[in-house]
C-alpha atoms as a PDB file:
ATOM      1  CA  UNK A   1     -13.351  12.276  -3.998  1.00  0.00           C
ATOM      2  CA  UNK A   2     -14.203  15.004  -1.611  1.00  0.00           C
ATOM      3  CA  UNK A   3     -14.011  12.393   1.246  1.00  0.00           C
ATOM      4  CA  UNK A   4     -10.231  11.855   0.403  1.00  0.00           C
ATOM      5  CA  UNK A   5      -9.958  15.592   0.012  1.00  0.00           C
ATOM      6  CA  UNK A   6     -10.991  16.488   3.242  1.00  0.00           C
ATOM      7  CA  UNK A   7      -9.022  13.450   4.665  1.00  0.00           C
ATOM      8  CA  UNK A   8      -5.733  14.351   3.072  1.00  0.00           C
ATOM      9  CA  UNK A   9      -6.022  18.193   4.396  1.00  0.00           C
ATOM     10  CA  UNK A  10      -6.406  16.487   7.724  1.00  0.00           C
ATOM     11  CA  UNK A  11      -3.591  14.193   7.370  1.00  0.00           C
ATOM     12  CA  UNK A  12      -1.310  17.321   7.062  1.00  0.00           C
ATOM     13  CA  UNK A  13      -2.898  19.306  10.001  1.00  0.00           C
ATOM     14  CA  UNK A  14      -1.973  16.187  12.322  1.00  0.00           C
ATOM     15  CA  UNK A  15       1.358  15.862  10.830  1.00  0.00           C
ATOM     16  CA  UNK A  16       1.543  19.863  11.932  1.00  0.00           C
ATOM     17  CA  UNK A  17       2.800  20.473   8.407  1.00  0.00           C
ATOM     18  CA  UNK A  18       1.602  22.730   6.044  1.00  0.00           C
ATOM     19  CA  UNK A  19      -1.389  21.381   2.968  1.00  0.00           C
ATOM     20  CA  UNK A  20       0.439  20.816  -0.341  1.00  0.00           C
ATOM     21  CA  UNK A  21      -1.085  23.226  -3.372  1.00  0.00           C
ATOM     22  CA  UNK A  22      -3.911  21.760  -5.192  1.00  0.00           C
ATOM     23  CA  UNK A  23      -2.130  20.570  -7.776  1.00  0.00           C
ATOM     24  CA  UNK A  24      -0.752  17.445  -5.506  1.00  0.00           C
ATOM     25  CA  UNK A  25      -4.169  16.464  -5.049  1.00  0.00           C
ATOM     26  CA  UNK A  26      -4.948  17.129  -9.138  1.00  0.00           C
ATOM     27  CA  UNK A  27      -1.873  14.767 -10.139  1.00  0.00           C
ATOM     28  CA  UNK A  28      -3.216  12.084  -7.159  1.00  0.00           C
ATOM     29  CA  UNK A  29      -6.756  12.127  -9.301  1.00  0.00           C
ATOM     30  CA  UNK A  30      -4.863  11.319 -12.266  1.00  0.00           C
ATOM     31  CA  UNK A  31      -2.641   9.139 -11.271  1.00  0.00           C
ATOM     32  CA  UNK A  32      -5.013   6.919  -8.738  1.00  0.00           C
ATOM     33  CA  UNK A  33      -8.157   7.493 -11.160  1.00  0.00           C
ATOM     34  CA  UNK A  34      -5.678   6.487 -14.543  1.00  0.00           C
ATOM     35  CA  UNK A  35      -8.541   4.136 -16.106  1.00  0.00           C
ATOM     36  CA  UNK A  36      -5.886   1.681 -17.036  1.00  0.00           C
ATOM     37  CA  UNK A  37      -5.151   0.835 -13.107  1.00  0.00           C
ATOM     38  CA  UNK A  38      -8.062  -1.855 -12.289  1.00  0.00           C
ATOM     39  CA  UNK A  39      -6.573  -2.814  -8.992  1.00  0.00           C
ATOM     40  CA  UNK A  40      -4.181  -0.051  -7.988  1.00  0.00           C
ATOM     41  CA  UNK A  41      -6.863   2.598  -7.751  1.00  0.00           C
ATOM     42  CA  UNK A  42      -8.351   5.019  -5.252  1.00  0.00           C
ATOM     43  CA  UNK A  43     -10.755   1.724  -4.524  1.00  0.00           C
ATOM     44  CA  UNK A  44      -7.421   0.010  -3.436  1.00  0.00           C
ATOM     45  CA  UNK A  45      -6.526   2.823  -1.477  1.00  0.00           C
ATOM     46  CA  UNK A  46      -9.486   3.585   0.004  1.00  0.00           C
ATOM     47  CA  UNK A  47      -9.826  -0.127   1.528  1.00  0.00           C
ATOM     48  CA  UNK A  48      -6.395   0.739   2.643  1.00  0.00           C
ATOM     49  CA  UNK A  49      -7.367   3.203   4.705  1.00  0.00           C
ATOM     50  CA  UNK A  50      -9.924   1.405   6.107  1.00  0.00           C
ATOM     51  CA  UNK A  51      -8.074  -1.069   7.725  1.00  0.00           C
ATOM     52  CA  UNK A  52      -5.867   1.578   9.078  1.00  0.00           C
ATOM     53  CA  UNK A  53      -8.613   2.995  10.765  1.00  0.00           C
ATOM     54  CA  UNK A  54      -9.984  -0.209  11.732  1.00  0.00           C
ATOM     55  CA  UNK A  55      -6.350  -0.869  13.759  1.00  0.00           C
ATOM     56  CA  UNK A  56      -6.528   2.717  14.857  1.00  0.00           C
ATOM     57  CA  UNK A  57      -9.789   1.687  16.833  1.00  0.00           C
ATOM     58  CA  UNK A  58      -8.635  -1.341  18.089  1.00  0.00           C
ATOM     59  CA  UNK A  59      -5.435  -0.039  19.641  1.00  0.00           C
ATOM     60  CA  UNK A  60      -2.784  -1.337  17.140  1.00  0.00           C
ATOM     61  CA  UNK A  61      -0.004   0.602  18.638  1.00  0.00           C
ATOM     62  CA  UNK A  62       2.491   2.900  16.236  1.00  0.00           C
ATOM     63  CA  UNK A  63       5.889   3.630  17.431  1.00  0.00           C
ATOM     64  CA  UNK A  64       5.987   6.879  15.223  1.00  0.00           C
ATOM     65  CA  UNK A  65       2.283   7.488  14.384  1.00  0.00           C
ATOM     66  CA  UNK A  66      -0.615   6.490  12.547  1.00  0.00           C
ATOM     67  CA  UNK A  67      -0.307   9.514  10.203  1.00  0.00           C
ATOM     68  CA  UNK A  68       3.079   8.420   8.673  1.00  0.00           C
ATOM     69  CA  UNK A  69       1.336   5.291   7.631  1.00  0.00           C
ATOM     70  CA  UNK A  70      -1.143   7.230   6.323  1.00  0.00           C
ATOM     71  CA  UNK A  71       1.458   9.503   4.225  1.00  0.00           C
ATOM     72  CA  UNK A  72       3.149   6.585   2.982  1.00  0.00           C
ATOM     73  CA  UNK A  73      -0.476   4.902   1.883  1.00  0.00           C
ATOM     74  CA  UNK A  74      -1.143   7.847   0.397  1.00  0.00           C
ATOM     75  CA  UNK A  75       2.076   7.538  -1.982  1.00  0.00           C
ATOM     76  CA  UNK A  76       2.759   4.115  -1.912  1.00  0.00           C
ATOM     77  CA  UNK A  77       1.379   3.301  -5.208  1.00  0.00           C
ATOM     78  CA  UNK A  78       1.430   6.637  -6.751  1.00  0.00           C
ATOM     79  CA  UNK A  79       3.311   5.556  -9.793  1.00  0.00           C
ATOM     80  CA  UNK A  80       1.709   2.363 -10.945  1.00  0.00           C
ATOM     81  CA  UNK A  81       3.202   1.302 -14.216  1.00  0.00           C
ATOM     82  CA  UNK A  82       3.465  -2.275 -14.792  1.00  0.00           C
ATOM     83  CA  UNK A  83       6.101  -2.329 -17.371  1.00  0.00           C
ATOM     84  CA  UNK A  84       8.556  -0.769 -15.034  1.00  0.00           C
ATOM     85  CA  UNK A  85      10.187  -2.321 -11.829  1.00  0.00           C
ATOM     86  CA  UNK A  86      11.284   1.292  -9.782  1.00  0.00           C
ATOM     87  CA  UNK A  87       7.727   2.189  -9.154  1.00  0.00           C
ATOM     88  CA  UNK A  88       8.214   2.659  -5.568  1.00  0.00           C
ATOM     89  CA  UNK A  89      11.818   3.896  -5.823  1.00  0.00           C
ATOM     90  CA  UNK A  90       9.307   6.726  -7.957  1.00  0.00           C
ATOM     91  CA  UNK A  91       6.734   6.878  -5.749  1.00  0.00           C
ATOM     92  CA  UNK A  92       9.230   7.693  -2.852  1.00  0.00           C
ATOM     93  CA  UNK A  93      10.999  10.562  -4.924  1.00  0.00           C
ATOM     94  CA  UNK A  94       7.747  12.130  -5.574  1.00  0.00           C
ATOM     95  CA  UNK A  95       6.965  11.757  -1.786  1.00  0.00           C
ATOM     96  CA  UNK A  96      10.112  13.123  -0.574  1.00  0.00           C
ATOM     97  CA  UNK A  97      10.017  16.035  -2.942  1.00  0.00           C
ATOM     98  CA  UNK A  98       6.684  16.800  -1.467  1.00  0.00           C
ATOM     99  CA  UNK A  99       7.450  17.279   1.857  1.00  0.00           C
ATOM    100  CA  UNK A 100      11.028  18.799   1.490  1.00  0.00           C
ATOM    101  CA  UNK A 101       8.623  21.813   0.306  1.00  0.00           C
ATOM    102  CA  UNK A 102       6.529  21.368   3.616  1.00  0.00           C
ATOM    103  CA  UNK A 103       9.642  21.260   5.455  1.00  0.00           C
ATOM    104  CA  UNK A 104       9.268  17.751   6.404  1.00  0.00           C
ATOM    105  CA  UNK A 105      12.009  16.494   8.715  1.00  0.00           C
ATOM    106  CA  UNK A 106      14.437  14.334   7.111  1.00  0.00           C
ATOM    107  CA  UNK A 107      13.695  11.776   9.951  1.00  0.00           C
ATOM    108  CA  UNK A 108      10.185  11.591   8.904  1.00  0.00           C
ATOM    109  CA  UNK A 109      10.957  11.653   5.119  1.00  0.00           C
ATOM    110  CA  UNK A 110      13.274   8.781   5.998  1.00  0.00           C
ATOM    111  CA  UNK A 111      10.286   6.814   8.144  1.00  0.00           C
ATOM    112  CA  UNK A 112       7.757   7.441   5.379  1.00  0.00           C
ATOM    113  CA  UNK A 113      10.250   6.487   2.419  1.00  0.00           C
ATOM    114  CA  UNK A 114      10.917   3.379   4.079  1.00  0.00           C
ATOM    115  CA  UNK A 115       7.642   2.255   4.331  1.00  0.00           C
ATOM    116  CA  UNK A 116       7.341   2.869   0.518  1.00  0.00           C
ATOM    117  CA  UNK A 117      10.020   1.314  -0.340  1.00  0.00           C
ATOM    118  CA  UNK A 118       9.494  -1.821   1.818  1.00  0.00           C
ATOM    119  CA  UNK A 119       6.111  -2.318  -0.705  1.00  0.00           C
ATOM    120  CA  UNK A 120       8.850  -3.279  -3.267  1.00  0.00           C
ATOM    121  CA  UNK A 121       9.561  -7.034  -2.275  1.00  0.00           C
ATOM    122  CA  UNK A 122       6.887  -6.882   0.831  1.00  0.00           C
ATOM    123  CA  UNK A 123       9.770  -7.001   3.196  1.00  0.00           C
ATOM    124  CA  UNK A 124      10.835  -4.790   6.207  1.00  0.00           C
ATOM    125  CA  UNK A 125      13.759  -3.056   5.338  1.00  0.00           C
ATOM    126  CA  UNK A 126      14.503  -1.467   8.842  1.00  0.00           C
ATOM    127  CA  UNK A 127      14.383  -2.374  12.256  1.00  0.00           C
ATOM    128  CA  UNK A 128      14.580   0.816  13.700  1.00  0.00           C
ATOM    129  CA  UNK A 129      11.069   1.379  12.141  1.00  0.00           C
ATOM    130  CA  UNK A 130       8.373  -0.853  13.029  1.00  0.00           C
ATOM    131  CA  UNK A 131       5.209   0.647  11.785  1.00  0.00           C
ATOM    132  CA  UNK A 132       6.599  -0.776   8.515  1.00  0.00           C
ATOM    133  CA  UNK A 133       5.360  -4.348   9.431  1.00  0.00           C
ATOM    134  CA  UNK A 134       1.713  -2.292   9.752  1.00  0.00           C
ATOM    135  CA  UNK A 135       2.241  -0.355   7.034  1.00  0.00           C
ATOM    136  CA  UNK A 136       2.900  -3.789   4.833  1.00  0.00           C
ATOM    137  CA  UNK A 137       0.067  -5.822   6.172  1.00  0.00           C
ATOM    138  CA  UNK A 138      -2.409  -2.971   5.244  1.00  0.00           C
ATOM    139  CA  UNK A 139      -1.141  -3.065   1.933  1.00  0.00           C
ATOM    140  CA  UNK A 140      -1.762  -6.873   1.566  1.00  0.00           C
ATOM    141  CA  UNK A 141      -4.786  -7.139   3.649  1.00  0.00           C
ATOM    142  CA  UNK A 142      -5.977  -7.878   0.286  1.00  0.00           C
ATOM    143  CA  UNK A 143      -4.451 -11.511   0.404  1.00  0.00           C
ATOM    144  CA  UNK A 144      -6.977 -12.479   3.770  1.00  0.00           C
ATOM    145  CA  UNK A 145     -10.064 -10.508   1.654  1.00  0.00           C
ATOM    146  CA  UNK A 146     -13.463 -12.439   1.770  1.00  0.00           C
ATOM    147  CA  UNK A 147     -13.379 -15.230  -1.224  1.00  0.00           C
ATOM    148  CA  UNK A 148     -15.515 -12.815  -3.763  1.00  0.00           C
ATOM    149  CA  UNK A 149     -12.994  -9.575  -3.278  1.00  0.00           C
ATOM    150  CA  UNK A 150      -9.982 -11.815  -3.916  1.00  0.00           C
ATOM    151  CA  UNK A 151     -11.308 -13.346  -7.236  1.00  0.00           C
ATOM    152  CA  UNK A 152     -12.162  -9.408  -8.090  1.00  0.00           C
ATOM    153  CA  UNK A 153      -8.408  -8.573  -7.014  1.00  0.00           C
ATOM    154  CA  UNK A 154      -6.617 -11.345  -9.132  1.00  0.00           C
ATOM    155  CA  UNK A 155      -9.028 -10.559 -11.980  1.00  0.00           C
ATOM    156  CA  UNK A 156      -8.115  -6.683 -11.622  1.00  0.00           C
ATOM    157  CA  UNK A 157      -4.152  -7.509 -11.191  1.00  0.00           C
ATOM    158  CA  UNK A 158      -4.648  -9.450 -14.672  1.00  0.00           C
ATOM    159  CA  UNK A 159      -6.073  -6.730 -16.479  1.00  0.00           C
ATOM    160  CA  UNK A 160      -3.426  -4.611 -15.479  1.00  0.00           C
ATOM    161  CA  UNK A 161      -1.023  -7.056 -17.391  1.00  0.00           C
ATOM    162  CA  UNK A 162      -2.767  -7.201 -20.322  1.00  0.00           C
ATOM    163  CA  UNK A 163      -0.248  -7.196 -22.416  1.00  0.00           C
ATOM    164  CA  UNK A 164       1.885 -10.181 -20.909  1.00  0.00           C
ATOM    165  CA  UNK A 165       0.912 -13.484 -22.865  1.00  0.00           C
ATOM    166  CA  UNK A 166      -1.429 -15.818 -20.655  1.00  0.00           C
ATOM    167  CA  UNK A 167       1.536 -18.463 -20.446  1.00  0.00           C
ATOM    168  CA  UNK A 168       4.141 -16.038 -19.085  1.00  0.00           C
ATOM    169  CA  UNK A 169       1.636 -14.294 -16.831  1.00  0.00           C
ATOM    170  CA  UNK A 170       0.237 -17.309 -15.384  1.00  0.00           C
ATOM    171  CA  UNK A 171       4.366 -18.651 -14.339  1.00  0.00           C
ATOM    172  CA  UNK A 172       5.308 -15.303 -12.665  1.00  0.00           C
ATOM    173  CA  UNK A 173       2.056 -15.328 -10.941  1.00  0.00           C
ATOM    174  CA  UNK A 174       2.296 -18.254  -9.056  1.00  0.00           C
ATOM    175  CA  UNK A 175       5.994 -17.493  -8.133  1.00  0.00           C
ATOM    176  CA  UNK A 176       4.931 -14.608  -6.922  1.00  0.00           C
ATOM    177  CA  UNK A 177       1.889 -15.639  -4.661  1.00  0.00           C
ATOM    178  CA  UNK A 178       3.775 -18.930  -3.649  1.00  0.00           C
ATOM    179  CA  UNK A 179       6.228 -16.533  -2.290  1.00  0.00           C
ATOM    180  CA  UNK A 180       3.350 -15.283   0.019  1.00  0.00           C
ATOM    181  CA  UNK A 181       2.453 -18.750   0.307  1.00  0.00           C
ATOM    182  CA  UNK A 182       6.002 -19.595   1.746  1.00  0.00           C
ATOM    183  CA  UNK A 183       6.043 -17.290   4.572  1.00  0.00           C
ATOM    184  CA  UNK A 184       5.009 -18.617   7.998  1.00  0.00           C
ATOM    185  CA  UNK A 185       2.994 -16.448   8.660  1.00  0.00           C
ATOM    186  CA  UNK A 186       2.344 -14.154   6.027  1.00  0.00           C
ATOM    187  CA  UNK A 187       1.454 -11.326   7.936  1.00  0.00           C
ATOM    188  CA  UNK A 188       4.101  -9.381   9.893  1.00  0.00           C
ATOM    189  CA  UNK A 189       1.251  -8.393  12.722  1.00  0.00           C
ATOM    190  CA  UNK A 190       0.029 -10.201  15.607  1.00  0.00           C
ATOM    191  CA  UNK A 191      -3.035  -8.185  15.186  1.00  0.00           C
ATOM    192  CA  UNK A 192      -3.254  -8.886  10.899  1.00  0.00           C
ATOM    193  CA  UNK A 193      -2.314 -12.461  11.603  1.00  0.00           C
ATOM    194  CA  UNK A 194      -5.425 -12.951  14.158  1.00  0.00           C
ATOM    195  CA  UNK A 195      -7.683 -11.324  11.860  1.00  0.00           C
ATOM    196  CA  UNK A 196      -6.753 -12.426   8.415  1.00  0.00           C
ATOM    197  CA  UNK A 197      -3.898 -15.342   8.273  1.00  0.00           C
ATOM    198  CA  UNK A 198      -6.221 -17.933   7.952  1.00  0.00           C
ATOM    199  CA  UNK A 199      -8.420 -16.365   5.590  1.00  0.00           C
ATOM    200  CA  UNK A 200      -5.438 -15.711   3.063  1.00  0.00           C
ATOM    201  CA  UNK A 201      -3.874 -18.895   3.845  1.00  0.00           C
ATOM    202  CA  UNK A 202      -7.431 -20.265   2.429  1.00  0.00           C
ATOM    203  CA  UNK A 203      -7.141 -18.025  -0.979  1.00  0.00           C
ATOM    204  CA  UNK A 204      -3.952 -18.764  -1.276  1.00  0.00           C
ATOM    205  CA  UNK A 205      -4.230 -22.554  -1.734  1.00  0.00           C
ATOM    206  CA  UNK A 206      -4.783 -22.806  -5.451  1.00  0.00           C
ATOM    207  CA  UNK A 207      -1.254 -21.884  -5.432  1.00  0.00           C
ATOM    208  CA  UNK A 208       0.528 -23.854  -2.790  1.00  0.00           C
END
C-alpha cells in the first residue's frame, strides 16, 4: 500500500493541488481492500495504472493530461456494490466533493467526472474530451489480458455476484460481453487496438 501512497501524494503535486487528509486515503483502503470485491480491488487498479504508465512511455498523447486519467482511475470504481446500478454516478460525487475542497477547477471536475461516468455503459459521453477513449480502454484492458488473467477475471466478476442464481447470471453475462463482442473494434485507441484487439477478440469468442 505504501507504493499507492506515495503515488497518490504525487498525483496531487502534478495536478498542483493540494494532498487530501488521510482519511481519503483510509476510506480508499476500505473501500478498494473490502474483502467482498474479488475483481474490483486495488489488484484491478493497480494493473490499471500500469497500463497508464505503459502509454505514458510510449507517447500515447493526452489532450488534458495523464494525471486526470489518473484521478479518475483512482475513483472510478470507488463504490463497487453490485446490487446497485449508480455506482459511478457515486463514485463521481465522492470525487467531485473531494476536489471542491482542493479547489479543483470546475473544468477539471467536469473532465475527471466524465471519465467516471463514461465507465457506466463503456461509452464516451463527450467529444470535447478525448482522454475518455484512454481512460475507457485502460479500464477494459482486462478484455485483451493473456488467456490465464481473463479466466481469473471472469472467475473474480462471478464471485462478486454470488448471490445471482447461476441461470440468471450466466444470461446477463453473455449480453453483456456480446455487447463488447459487437463493437468493431472494441477498443476506442489506435494504440489499445494494436496492442490488445486481437487478443480480446480471442477471449471473447466463447461468447460470440
Amino acid at each position: 500500500m505504501n507504493f499507492l501512497e506515495k503515488r497518490w501524494k504525487a498525483l496531487w503535486q502534478r495536478l498542483e493541488l493540494p494532498c487530501p487528509a488521510d482519511h481519503v486515503m483510509e476510506r480508499f483502503r476500505q473501500l478498494y481492500g473490502d474483502r467482498t470485491r474479488a475483481y474490483h480491488n486495488w489488484t484491478h487498479l493497480r494493473e490499471c495504472f500500469d497500463h497508464l504508465d505503459e502509454a505514458v512511455e510510449d507517447g500515447v498523447f493526452f489532450t488534458y493530461g495523464a494525471e486526470e486519467c489518473e484521478l479518475a482511475l483512482w475513483f472510478h470504481d470507488a463504490i463497487y456494490l453490485p446490487s446497485i446500478d449508480d455506482n459511478e454516478l457515486l463514485s463521481a460525487r465522492w470525487m467531485r466533493e473531494i476536489l471542491e475542497q482542493q479547489s479543483g477547477s470546475k473544468a477539471l471536475i467536469s473532465r475527471v467526472s466524465g471519465m467516471i461516468l463514461c465507465s457506466q455503459r463503456h461509452e464516451q459521453l463527450s467529444d470535447d474530451n478525448p482522454d475518455e477513449r484512454i481512460f475507457l480502454d485502460i479500464d477494459l484492458a482486462i478484455l485483451g489480458a493473456p488467456p490465464n488473467r481473463f479466466a481469473e477475471y471472469e472467475e473474480a466478476i462471478r464471485a462478486e455476484y454470488f448471490r445471482v442464481p447461476d441461470e440468471i447470471y450466466t444470461q446477463k453475462r453473455r449480453e453483456v460481453m456480446r455487447g463488447f463482442c459487437a463493437r468493431t473494434p472494441i477498443y476506442f485507441t489506435r494504440y489499445f487496438q494494436t496492442r490488445l484487439e486481437w487478443r480480446a477478440r480471442k477471449n471473447l469468442v466463447q461468447y460470440s
